[in-house]
N, C-alpha and C. Protein backbone atom coordinates (compact mmCIF):
# COMPACT_ATOMS: atom_id res chain seq x y z
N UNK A 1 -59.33 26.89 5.35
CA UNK A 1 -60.03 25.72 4.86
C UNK A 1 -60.71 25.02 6.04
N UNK A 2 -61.86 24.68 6.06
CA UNK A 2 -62.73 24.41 7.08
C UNK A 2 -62.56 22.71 6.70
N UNK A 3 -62.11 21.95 7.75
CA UNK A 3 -61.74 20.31 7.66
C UNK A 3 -62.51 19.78 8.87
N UNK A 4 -63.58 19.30 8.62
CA UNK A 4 -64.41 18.38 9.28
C UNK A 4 -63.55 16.90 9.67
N UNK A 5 -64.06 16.26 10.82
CA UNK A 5 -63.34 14.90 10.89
C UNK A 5 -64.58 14.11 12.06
N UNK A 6 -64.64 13.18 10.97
CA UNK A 6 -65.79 12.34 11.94
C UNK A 6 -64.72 11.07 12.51
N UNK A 7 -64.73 10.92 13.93
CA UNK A 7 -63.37 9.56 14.61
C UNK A 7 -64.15 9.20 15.72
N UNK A 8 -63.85 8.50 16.03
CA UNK A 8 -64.25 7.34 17.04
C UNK A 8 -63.51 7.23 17.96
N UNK A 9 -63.45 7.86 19.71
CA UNK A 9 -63.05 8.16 20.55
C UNK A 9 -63.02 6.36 21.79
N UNK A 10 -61.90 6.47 22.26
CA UNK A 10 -62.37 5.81 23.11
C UNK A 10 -61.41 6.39 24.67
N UNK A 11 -62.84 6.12 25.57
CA UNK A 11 -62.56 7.43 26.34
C UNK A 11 -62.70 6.52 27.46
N UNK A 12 -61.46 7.09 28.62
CA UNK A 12 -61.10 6.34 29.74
C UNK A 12 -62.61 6.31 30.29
N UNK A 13 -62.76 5.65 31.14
CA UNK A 13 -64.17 5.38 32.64
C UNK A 13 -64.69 6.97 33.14
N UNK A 14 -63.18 7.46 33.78
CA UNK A 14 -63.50 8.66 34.28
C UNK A 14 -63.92 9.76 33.28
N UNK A 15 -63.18 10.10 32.59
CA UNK A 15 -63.53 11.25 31.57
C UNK A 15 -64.86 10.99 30.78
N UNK A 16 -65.48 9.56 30.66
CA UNK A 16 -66.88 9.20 30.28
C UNK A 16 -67.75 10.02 31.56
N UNK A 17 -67.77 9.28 32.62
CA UNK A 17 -68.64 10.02 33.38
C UNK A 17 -68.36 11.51 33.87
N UNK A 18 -67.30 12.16 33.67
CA UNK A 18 -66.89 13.55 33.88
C UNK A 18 -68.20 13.98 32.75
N UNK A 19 -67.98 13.67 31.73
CA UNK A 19 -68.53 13.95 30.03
C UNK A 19 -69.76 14.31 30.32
N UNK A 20 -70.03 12.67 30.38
CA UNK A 20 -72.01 12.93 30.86
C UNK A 20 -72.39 13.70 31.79
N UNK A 21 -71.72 13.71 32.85
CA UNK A 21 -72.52 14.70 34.37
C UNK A 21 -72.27 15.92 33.48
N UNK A 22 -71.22 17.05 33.08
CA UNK A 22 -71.21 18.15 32.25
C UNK A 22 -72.46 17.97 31.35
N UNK A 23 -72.50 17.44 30.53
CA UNK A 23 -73.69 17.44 29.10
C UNK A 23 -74.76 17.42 29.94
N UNK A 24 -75.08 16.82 30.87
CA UNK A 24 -76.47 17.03 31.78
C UNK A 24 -76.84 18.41 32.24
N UNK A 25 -75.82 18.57 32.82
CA UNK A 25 -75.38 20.24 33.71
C UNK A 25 -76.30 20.87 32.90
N UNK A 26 -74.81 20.79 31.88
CA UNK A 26 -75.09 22.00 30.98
C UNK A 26 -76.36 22.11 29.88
N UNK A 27 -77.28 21.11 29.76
CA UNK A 27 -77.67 20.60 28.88
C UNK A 27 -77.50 20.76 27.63
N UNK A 28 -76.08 20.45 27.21
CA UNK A 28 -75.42 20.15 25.75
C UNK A 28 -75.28 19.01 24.96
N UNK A 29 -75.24 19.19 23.74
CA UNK A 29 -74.45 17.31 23.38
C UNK A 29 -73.15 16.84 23.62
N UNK A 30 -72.51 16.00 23.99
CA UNK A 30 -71.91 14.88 23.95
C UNK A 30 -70.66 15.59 22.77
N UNK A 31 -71.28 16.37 21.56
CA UNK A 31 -70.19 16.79 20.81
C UNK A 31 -69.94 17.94 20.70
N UNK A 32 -70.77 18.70 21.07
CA UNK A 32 -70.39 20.63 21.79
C UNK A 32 -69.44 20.32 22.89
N UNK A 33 -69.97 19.51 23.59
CA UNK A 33 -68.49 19.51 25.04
C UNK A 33 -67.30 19.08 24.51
N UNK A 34 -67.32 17.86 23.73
CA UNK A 34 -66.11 17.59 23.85
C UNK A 34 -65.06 18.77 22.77
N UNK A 35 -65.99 18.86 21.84
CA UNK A 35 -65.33 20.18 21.32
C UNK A 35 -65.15 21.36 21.92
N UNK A 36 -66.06 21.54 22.98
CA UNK A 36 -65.30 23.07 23.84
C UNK A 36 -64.36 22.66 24.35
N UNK A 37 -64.21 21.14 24.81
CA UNK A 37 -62.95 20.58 26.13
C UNK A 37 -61.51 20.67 25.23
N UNK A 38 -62.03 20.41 24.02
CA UNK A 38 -60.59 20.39 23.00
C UNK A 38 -60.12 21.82 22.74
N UNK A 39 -60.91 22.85 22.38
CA UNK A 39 -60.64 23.94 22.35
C UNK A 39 -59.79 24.32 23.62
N UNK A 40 -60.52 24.59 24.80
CA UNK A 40 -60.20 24.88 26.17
C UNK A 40 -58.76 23.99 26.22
N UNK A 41 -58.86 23.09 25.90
CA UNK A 41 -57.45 22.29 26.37
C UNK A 41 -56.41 22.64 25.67
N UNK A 42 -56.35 22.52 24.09
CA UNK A 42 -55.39 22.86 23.00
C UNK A 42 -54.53 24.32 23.12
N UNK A 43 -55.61 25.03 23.54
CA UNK A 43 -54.96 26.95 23.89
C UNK A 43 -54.13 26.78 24.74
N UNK A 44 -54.35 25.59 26.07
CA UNK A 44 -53.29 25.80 26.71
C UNK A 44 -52.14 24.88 26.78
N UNK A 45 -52.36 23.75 25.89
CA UNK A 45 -51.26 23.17 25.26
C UNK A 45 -50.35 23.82 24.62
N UNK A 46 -50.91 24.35 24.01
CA UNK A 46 -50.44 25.74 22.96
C UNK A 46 -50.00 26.91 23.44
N UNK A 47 -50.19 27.31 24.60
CA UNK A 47 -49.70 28.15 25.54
C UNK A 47 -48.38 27.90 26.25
N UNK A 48 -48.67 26.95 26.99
CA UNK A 48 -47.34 25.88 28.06
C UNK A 48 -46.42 25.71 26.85
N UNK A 49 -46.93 25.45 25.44
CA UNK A 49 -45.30 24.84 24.73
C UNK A 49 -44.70 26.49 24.58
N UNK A 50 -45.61 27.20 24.57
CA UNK A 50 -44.54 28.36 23.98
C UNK A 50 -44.23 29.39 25.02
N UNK A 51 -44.44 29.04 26.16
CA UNK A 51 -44.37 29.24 27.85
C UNK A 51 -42.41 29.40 27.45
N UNK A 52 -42.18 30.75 27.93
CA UNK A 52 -40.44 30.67 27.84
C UNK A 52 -39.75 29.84 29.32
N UNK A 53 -38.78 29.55 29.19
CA UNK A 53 -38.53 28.50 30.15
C UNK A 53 -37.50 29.44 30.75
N UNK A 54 -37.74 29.08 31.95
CA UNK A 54 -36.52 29.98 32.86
C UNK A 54 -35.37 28.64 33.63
N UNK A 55 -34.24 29.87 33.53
CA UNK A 55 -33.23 28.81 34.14
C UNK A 55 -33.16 29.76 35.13
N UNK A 56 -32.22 28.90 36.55
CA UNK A 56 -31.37 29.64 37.34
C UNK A 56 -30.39 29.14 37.42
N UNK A 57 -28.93 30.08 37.47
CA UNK A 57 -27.69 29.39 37.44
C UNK A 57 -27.51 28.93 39.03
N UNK A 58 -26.64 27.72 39.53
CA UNK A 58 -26.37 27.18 40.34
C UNK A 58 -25.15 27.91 40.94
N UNK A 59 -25.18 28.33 42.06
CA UNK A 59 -23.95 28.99 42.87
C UNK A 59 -23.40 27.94 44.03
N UNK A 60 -21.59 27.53 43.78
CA UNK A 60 -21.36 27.19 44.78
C UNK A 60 -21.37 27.93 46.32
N UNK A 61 -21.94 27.06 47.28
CA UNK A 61 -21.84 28.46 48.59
C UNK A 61 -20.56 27.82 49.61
N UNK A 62 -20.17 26.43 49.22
CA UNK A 62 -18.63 26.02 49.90
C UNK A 62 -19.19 24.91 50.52
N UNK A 63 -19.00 24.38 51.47
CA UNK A 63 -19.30 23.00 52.43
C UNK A 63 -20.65 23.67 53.54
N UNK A 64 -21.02 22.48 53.51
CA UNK A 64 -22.11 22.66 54.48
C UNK A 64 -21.09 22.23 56.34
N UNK A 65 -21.28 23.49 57.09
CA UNK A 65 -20.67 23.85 58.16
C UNK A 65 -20.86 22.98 59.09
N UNK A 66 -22.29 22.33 59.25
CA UNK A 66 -22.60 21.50 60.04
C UNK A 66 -22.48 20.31 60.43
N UNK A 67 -22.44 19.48 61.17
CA UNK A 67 -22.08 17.94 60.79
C UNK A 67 -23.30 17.22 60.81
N UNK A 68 -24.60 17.63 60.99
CA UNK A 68 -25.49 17.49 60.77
C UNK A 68 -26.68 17.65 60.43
N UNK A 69 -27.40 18.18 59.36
CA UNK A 69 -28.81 18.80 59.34
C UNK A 69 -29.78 17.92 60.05
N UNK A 70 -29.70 16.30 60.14
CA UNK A 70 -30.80 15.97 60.53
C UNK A 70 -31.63 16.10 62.55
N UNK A 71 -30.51 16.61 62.84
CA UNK A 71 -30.50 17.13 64.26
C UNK A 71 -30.79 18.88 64.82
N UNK A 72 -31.56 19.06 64.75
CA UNK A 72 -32.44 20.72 64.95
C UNK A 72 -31.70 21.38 65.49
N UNK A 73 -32.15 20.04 66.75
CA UNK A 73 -31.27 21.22 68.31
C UNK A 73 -30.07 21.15 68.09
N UNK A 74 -28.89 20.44 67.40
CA UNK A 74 -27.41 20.47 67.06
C UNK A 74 -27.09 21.62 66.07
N UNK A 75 -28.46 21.98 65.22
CA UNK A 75 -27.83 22.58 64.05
C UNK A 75 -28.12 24.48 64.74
N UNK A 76 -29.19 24.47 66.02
CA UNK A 76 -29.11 25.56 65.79
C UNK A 76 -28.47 25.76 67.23
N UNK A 77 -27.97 25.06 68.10
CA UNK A 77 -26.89 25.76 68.95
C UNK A 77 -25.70 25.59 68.50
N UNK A 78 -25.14 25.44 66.98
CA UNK A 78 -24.07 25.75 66.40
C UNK A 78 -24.34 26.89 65.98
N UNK A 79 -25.72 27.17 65.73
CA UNK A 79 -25.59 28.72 64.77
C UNK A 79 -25.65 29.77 66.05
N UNK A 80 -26.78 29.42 67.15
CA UNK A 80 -26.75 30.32 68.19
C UNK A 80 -26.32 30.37 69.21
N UNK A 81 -25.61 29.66 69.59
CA UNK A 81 -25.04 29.40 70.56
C UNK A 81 -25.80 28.34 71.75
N UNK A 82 -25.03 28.06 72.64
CA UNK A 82 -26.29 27.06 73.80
C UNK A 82 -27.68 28.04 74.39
N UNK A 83 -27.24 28.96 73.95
CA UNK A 83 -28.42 29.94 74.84
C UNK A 83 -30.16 30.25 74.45
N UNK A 84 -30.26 29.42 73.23
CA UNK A 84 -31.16 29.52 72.27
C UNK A 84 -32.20 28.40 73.09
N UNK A 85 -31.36 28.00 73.91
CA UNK A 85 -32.64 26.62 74.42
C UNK A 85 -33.22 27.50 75.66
């Protein structure tokens, strides 16, 4: 069933002048763009929701060894010894 809908948009500052510079470009109307932008946009609305979602399970790895990460040179002449400098 083919459903027409005539509505009355009101459209942020930016996406107005995004609109117009495109319809110039391209030299289209004002209602070919915004209908390709809806098309173009909706597929991938429509895409992302049905996008499968991945998990990863969380592994404990035990205590962190160090007494400090925020110190470089502490964290890596614990791992390498003093000789690393």
């Amino acid at each position: 069933m083919l459903c027409r809908m005539r509505t009355t948009l009101t459209l942020d500052d930016d996406n107005a002048v995004l609109l117009k510079r495109l319809c110039e470009e391209r030299q289209i109307s004002l209602k070919t763009l915004v209908n390709e932008a809806l098309r173009v946009g909706l597929r991938q609305l429509e895409a992302s929701a049905q996008a499968p979602k991945f998990r990863t399970d969380s592994v404990s790895v035990g205590r962190c060894l160090l007494p400090n990460l925020d110190d470089v040179a502490e964290a890596l002449s614990l791992a390498e010894g003093e000789s690393f400098r």
